[in-house]
Protein backbone atom coordinates (compact mmCIF):
# COMPACT_ATOMS: atom_id res chain seq x y z
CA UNK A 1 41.19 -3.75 -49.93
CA UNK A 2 38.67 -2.96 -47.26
CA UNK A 3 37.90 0.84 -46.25
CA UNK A 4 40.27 0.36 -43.39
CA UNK A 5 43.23 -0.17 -45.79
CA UNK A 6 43.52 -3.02 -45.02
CA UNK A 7 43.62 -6.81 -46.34
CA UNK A 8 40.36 -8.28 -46.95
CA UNK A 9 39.89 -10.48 -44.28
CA UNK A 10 39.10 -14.39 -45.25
CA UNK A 11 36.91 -15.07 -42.51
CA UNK A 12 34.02 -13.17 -41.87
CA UNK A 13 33.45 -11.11 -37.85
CA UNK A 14 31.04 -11.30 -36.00
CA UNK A 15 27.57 -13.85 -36.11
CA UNK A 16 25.67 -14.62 -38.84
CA UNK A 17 22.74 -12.39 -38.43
CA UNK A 18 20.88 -13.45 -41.95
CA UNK A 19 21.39 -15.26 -44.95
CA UNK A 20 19.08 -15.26 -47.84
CA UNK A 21 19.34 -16.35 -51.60
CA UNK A 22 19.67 -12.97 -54.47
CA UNK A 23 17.24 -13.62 -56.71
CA UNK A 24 16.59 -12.29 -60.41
CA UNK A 25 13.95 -9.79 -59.34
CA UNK A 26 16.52 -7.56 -57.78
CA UNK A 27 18.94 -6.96 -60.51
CA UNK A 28 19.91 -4.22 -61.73
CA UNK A 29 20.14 -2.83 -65.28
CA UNK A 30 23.63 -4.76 -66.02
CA UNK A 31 22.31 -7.70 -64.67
CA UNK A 32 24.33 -7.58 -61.12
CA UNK A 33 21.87 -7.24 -57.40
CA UNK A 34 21.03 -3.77 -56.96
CA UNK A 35 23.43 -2.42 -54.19
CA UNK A 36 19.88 -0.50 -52.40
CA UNK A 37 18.80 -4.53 -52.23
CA UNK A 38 22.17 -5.50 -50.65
CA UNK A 39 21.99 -2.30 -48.53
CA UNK A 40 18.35 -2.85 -47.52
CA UNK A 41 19.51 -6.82 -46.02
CA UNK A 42 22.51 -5.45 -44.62
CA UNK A 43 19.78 -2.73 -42.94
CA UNK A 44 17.12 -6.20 -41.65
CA UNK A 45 20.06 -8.05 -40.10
CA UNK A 46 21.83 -5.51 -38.07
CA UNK A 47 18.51 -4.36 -37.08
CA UNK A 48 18.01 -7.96 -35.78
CA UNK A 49 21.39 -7.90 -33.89
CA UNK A 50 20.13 -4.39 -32.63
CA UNK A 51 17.16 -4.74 -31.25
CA UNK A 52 18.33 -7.81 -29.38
CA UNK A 53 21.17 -6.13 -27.50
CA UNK A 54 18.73 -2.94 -27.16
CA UNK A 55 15.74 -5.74 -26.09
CA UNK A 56 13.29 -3.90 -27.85
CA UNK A 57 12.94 -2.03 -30.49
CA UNK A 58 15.88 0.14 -32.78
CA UNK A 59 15.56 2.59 -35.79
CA UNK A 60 18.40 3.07 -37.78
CA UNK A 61 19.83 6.60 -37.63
CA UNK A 62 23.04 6.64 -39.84
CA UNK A 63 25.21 4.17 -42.63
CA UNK A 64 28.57 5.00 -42.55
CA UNK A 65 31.89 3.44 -44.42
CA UNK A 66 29.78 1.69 -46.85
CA UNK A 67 31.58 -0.17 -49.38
CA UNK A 68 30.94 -2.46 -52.86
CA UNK A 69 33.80 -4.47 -53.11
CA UNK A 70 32.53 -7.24 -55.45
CA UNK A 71 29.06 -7.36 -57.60
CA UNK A 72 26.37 -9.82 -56.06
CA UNK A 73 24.81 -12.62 -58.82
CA UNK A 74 21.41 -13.75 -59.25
CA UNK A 75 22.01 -17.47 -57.01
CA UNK A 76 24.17 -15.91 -54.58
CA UNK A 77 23.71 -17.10 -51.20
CA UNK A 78 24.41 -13.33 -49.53
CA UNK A 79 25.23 -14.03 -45.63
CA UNK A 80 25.36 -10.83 -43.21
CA UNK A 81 27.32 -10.91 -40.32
CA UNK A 82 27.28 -8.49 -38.09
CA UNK A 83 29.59 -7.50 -34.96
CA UNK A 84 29.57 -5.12 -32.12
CA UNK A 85 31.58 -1.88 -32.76
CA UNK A 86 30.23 0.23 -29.65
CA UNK A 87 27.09 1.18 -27.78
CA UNK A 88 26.45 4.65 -26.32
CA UNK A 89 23.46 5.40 -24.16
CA UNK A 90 20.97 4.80 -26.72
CA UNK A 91 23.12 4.09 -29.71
CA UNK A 92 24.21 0.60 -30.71
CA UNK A 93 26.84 0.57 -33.89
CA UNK A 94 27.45 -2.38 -35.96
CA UNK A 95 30.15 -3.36 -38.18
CA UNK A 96 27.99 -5.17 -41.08
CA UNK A 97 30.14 -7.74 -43.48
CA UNK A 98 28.50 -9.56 -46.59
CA UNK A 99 29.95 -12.41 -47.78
CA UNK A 100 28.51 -14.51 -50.44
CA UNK A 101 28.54 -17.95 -51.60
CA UNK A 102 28.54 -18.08 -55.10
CA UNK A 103 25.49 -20.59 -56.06
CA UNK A 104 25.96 -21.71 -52.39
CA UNK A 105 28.73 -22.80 -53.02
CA UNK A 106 32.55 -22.69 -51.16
CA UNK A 107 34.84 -20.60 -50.85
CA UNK A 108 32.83 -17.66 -49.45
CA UNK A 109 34.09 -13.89 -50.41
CA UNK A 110 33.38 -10.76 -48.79
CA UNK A 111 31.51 -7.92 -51.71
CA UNK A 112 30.10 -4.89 -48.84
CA UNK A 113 30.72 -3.99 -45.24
CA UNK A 114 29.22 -1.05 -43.59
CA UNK A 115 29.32 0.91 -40.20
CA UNK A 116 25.18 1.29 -39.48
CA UNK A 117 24.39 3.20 -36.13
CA UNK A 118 20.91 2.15 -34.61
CA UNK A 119 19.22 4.35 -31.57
CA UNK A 120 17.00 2.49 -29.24
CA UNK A 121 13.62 3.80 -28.98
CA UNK A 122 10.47 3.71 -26.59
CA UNK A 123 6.60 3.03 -27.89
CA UNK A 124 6.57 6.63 -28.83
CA UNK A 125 9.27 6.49 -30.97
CA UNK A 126 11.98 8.81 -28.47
CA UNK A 127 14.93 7.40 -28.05
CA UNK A 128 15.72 5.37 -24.58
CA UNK A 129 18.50 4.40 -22.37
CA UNK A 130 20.26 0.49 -24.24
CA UNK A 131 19.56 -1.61 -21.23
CA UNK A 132 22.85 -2.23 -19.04
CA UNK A 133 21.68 -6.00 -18.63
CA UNK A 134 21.81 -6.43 -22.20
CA UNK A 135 24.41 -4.58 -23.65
CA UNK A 136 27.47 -6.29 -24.22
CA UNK A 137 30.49 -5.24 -21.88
């Protein structure tokens, strides 16, 4: 079961933002992916997805809702999708799924989703207007 309470879905939302292959130098101590790993790729591809419907630059400001469902293995092909949950006038929040293909192989299985908030910001760092031309509607 998902955070939401309810079923976990078998298809993921949203695009694929990432994928990338866990590999054994981020295990932890019982020999599953570190969940700050997971969390940190989760972190790169909504970032990605940010910054593109903010054209320019994000920081992230907040991870909400974040939950392990399944471990991650050393082979794993770890996939983050990510889909549009609101924007405000500088905030952009994801919904961030991970689904996995174990050895790259089928049938894919979500093991984290997350709510991450990201604030668009200007060269100085201060947070600016998300572009009306850009942001989805």
């Amino acid at each position: 079961m998902s955070v939401h309470s309810s079923p976990v879905a078998s298809e993921p939302r949203g695009e694929l933002a990432s994928r990338i292959v866990a590999m054994p130098a981020n295990i932890n101590p019982s020999g599953d992916i570190f969940g700050g790993w997971i969390m940190s790729v989760m972190d790169v591809s909504g970032g990605i997805t940010a910054a593109r419907i903010a054209a320019g630059r994000v920081v992230t400001v907040a991870v909400s809702r974040m939950v392990f469902m399944q471990p991650v293995k050393v082979g794993d092909v770890v996939c983050c999708y990510t889909a549009l949950n609101r924007t405000g006038r500088s905030s952009i929040t994801l919904d961030v799924e991970v689904w996995v293909l174990r050895h790259g192989q089928e049938p894919r299985f979500k093991v984290t989703e997350a709510e991450i908030v990201y604030v668009a910001v200007d060269a100085a760092g201060r947070p600016r207007p998300v572009s009306a031309e850009t942001a989805p509607r």
